[in-house]
Protein backbone atom coordinates (compact mmCIF):
# COMPACT_ATOMS: atom_id res chain seq x y z
CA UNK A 1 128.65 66.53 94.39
CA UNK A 2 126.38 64.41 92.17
CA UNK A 3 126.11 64.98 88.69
CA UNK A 4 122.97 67.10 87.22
CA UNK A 5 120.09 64.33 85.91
CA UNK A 6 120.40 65.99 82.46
CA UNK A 7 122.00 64.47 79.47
CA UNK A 8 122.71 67.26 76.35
CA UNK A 9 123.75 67.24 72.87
CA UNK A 10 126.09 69.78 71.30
CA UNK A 11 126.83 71.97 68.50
CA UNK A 12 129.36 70.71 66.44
CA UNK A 13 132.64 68.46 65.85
CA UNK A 14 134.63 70.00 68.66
CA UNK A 15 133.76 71.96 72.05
CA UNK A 16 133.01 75.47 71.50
CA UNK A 17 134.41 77.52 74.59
CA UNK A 18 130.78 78.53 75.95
CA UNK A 19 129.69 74.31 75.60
CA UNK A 20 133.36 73.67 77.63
CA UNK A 21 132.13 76.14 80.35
CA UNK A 22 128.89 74.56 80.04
CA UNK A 23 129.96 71.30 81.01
CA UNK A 24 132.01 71.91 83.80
CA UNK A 25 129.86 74.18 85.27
CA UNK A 26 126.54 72.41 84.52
CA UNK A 27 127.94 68.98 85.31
CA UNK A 28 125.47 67.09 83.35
CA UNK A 29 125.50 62.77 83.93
CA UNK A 30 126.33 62.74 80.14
CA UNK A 31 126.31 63.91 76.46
CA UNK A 32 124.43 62.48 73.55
CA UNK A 33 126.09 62.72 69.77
CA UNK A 34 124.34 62.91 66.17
CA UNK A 35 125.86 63.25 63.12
CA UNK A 36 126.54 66.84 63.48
CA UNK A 37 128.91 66.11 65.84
CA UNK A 38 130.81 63.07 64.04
CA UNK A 39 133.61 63.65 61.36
CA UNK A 40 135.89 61.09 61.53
CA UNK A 41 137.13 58.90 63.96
CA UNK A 42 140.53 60.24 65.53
CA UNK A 43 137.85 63.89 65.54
CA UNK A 44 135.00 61.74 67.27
CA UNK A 45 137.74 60.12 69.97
CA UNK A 46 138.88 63.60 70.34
CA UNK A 47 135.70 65.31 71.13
CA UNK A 48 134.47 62.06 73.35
CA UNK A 49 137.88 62.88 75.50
CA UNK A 50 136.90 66.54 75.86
CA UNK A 51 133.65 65.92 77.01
CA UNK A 52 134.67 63.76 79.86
CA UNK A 53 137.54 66.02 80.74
CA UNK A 54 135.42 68.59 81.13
CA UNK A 55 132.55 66.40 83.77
CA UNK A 56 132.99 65.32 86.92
CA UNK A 57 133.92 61.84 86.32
CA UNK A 58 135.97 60.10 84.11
CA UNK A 59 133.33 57.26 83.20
CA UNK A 60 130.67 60.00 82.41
CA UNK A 61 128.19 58.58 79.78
CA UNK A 62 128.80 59.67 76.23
CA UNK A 63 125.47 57.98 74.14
CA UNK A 64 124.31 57.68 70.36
CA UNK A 65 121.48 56.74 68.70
CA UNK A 66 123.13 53.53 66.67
CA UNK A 67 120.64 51.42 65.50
CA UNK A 68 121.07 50.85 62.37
CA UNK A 69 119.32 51.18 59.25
CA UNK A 70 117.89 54.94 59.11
CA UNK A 71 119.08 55.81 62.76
CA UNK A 72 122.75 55.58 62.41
CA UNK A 73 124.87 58.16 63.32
CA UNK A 74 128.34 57.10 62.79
CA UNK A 75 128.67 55.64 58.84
CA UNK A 76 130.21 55.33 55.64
CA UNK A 77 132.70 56.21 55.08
CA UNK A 78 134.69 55.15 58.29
CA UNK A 79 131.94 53.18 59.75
CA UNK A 80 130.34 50.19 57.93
CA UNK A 81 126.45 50.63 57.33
CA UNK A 82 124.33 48.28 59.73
CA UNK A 83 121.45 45.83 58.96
CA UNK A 84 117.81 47.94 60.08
CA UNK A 85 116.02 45.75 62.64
CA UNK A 86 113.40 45.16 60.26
CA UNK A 87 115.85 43.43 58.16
CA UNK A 88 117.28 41.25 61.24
CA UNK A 89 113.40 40.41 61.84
CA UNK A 90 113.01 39.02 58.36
CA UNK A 91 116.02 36.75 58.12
CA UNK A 92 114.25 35.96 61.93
CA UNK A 93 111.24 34.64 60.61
CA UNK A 94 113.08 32.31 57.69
CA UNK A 95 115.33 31.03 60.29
CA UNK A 96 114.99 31.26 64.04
CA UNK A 97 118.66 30.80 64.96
CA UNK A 98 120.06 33.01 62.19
CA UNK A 99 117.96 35.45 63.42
CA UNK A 100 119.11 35.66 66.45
CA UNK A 101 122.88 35.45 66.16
CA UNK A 102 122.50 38.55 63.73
CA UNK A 103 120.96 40.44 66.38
CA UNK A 104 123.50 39.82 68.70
CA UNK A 105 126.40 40.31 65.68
CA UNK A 106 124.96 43.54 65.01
CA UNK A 107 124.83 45.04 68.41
CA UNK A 108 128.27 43.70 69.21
CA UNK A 109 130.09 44.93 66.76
CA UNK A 110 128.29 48.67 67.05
CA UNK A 111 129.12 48.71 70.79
CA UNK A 112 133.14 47.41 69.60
CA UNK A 113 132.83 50.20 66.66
CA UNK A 114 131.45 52.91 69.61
CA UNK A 115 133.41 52.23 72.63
CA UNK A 116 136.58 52.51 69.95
CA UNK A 117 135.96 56.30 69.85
CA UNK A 118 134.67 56.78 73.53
CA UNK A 119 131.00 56.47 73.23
CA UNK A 120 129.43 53.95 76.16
CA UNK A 121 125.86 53.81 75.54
CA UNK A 122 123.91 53.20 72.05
CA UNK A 123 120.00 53.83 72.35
CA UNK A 124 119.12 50.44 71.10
CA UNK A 125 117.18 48.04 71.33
CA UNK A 126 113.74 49.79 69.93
CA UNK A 127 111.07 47.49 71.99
CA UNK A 128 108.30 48.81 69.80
CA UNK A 129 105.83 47.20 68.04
CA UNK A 130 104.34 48.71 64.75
CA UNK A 131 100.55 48.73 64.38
CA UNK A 132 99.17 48.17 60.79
CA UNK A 133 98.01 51.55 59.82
CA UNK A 134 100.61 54.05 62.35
CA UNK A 135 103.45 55.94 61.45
CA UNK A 136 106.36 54.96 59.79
CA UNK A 137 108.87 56.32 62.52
CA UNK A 138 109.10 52.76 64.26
CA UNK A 139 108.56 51.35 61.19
CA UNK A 140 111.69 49.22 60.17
CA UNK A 141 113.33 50.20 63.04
CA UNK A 142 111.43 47.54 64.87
CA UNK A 143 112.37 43.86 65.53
CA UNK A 144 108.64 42.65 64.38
CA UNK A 145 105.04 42.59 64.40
CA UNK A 146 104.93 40.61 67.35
CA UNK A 147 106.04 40.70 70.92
CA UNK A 148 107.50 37.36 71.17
CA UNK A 149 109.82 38.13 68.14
CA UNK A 150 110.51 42.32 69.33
CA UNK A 151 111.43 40.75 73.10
CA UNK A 152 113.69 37.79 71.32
CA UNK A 153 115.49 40.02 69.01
CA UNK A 154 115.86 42.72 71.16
CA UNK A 155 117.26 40.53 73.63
CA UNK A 156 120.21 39.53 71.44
CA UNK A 157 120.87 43.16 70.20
CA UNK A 158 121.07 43.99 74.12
CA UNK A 159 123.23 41.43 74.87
CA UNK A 160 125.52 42.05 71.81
CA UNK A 161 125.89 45.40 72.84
CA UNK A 162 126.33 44.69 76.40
CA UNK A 163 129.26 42.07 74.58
CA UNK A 164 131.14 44.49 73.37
CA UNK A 165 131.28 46.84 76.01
CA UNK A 166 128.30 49.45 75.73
CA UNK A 167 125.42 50.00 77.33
CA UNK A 168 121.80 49.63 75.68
CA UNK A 169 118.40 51.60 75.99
CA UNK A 170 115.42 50.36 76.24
CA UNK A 171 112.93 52.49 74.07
CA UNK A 172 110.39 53.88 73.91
CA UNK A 173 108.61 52.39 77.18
CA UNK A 174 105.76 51.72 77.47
CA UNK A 175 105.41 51.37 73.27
CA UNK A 176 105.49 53.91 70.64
CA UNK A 177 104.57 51.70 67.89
CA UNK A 178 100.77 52.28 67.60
CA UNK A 179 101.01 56.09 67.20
CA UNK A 180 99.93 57.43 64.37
CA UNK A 181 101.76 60.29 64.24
CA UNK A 182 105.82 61.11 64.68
CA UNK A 183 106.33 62.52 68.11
CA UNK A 184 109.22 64.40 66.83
CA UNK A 185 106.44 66.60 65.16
CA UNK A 186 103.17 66.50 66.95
CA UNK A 187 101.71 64.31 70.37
CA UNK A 188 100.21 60.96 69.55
CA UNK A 189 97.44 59.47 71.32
CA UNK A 190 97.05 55.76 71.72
CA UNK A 191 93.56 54.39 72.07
CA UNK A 192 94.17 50.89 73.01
CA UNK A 193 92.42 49.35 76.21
CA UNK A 194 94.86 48.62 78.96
CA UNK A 195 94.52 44.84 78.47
CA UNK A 196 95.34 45.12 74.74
CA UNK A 197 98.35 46.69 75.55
CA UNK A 198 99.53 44.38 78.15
CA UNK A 199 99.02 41.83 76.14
CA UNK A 200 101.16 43.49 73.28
CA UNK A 201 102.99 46.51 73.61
CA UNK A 202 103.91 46.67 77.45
CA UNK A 203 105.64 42.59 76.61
CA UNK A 204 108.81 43.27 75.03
CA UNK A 205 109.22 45.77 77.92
CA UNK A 206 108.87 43.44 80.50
CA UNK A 207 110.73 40.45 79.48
CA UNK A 208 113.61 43.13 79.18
CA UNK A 209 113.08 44.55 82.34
CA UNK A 210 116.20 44.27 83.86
CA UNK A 211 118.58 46.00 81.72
CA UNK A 212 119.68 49.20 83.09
CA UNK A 213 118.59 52.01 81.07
CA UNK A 214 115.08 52.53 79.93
CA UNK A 215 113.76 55.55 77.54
CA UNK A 216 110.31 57.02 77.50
CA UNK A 217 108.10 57.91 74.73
CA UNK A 218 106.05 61.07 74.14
CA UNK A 219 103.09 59.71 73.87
CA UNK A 220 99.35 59.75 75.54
CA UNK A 221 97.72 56.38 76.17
CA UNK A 222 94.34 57.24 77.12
CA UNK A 223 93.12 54.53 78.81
CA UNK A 224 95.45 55.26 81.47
CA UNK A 225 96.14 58.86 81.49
CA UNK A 226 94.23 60.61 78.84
CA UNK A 227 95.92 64.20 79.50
CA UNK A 228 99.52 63.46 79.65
CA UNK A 229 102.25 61.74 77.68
CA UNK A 230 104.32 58.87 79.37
CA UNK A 231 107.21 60.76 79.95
CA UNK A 232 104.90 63.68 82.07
CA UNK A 233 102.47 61.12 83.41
CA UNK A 234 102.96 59.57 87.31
CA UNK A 235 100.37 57.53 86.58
CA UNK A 236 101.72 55.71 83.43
CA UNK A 237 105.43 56.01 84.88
CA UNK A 238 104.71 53.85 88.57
CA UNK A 239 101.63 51.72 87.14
CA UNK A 240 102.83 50.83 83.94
CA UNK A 241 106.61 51.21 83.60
CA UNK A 242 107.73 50.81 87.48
CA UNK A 243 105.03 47.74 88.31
CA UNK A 244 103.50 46.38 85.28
CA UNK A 245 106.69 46.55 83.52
CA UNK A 246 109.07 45.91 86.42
CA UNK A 247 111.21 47.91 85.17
CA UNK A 248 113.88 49.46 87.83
CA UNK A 249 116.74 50.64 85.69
CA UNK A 250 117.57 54.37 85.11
CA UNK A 251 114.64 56.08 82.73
CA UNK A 252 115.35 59.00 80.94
CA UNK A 253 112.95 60.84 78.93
CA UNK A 254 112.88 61.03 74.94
CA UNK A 255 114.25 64.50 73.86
CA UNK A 256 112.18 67.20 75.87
CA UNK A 257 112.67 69.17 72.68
CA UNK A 258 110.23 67.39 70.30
CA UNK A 259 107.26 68.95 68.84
CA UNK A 260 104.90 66.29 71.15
CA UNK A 261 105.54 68.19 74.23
CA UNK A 262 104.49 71.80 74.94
CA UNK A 263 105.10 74.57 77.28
CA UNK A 264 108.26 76.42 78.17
CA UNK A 265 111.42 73.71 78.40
CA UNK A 266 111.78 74.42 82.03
CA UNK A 267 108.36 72.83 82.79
CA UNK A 268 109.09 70.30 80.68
CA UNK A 269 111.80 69.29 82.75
CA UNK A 270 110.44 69.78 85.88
CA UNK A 271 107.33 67.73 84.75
CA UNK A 272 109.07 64.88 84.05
CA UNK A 273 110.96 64.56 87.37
CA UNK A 274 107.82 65.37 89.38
CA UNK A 275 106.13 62.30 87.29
CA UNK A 276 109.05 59.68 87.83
CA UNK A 277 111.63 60.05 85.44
CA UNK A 278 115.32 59.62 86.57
CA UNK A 279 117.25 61.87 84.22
CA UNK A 280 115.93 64.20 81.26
CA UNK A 281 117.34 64.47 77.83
CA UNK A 282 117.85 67.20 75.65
CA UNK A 283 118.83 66.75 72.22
CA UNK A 284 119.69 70.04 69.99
CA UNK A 285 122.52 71.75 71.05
CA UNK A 286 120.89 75.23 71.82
CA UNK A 287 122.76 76.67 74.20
CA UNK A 288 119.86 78.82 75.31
CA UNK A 289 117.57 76.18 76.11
CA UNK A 290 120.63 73.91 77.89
CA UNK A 291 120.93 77.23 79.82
CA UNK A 292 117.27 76.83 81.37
CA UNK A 293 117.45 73.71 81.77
CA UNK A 294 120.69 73.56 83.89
CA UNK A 295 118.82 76.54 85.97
CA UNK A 296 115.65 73.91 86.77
CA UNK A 297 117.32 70.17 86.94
CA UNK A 298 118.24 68.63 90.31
CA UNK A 299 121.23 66.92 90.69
CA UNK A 300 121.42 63.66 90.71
CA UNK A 301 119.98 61.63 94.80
CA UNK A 302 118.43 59.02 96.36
CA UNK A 303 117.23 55.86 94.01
CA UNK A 304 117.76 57.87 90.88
CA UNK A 305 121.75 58.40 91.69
CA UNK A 306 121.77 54.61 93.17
CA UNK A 307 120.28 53.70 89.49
CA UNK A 308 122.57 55.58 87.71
CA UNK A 309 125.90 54.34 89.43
CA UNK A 310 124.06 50.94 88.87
CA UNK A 311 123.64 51.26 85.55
CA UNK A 312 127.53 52.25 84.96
CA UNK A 313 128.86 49.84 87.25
CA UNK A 314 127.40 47.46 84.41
CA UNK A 315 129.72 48.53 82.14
CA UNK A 316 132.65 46.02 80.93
CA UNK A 317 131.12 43.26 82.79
CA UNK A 318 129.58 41.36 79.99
CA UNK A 319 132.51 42.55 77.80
CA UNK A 320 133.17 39.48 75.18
CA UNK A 321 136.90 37.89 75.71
CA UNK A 322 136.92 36.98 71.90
CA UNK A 323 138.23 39.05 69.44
CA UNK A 324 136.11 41.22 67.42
CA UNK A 325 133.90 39.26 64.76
CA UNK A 326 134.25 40.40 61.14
CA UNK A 327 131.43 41.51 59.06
CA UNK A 328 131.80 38.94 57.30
CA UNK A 329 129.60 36.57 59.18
CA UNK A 330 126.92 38.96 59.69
CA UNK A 331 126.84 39.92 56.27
CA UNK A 332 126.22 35.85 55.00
CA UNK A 333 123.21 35.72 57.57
CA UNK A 334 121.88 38.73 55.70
CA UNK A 335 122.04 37.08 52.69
CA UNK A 336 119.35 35.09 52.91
CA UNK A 337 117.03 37.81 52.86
CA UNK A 338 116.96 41.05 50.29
């Protein structure tokens, strides 16, 4: 049988005996890890091993959000402490190529440093491009102020990553960066005409189209759908991400359990499926609310299933033949800027 289209987080460093049961029982397509749930990394191996024994298939996901910068979940002092995109953006606009070959540095040797403990997917590149004036949650986490330099960048972080053997995300489609408030906390709404943002915030998207995992944001664009965030809306799902976009890779939905959504988590869930989304994601570890959701989420059929297996069957293709690069390379690009 086909995996549920649910992705969880858990509690802690190890398995607890009801998340085990969980697992096996629920058969979600993966698990996602914060820093609650990383010690060290013969713990983090460990626990990524558990996980899979416990699913239905031995190449079952495990993802992180690895960025760098602020969003880095594996660090000092067993992990080395990687360059924010903002900071990859600057050295970008002194010098083109160096730019560039930092990008890709960065997200190959995160995907070597992940895949060395289990993990196969890091939720990076961030496609986003921050408005003057919004909130700082994209911030430095973005590649630019520009679409041209976001869909360059974020192009050699994805193929970095895809280097060294993970898989990146795509995030947060179709463009988080002109809210002006942290989804985490409350819903933003994005006023922008539709042309403005296919001009700007919908073209890092598309010129990464074809990379096989995609994330949504939480976030209303109301010249499109003025009642319902991307990740609940049909209309901003097929029109924007599925044909303006082109995008045809597995989408999952940002964390169902941020403050920009409301309603009980089962509707949450079932919203997003019913709009277009391929798998859901749920971020916190509360066993309650994994509980309802496993009670409401399909499994896994049709084009969803066929992009999932797609998206996996990606993995260790692009794998680099060269040995791992140092740090030391990346960290003389990074010189040149502060």
């Amino acid at each position: 049988m086909a995996p549920k289209a649910l992705i969880v987080g858990l509690a802690g460093t190890s398995l607890a005996p009801g998340e085990r049961d969980y697992l096996a029982e629920t058969d979600p397509w993966g698990a996602i890890l914060f820093a609650r749930n990383v010690g060290s990394p013969a713990q983090l191996a460990a626990l990524t091993g558990e996980i899979r024994e416990c699913l239905s298939r031995p190449d079952a996901p495990v993802l992180v959000d690895q960025e760098g910068g602020r969003v880095q979940r594996l660090g000092p002092p067993h992990w080395r402490p990687y360059p924010a995109a903002g900071r990859i953006a600057e050295l970008y606009a002194l010098d083109r190529e160096a730019g560039l070959e930092a990008a890709w540095l960065a997200g190959e040797m995160i995907a070597r440093d992940l895949g060395a403990v289990g993990i196969t997917v890091t939720c990076l590149p961030v496609l986003d491009i921050p408005a003057a004036g919004a909130d700082p949650i994209i911030g430095d986490r973005a590649y630019g102020a520009d679409a041209a330099s976001v869909a360059a960048l974020g192009r050699a972080a994805a193929d970095g990553v895809l280097a060294g053997g993970c898989l990146p995300v795509i995030k947060h489609m179709p463009g988080h960066g002109r809210a002006m408030c942290d989804s985490h906390m409350r819903l933003p709404r994005v006023e922008a005409s539709w042309p403005e943002l296919r001009r700007t915030d919908f073209a890092p998207f598309r010129r990464l189209a074809g990379l096989p995992l995609g994330m949504t944001a939480h976030v209303v664009y109301s010249a499109i759908d003025p009642d319902r965030p991307a990740t609940l809306s049909p209309t901003i799902i097929s029109r924007v991400i599925r044909e303006e976009i082109g995008f045809d890779g597995l989408l999952m939905t940002d964390d169902l359990s941020m403050g920009a959504l409301s309603g009980p988590l089962a509707a949450r869930a079932r919203g997003s499926i019913a709009a277009g989304c391929d798998i859901v994601l749920h971020c916190n570890g509360n066993p309650r609310e994994m509980a309802e959701l496993a009670a409401v989420v399909p499994a896994l059929s049709g084009r969803p299933l066929e992009r999932a297996e797609a998206a996996l069957s990606v993995l260790g293709e692009r794998r680099s033949a060269a040995s791992a690069p140092s740090g030391g390379r990346l960290d003389t690009l990074l010189s040149k800027v502060a």
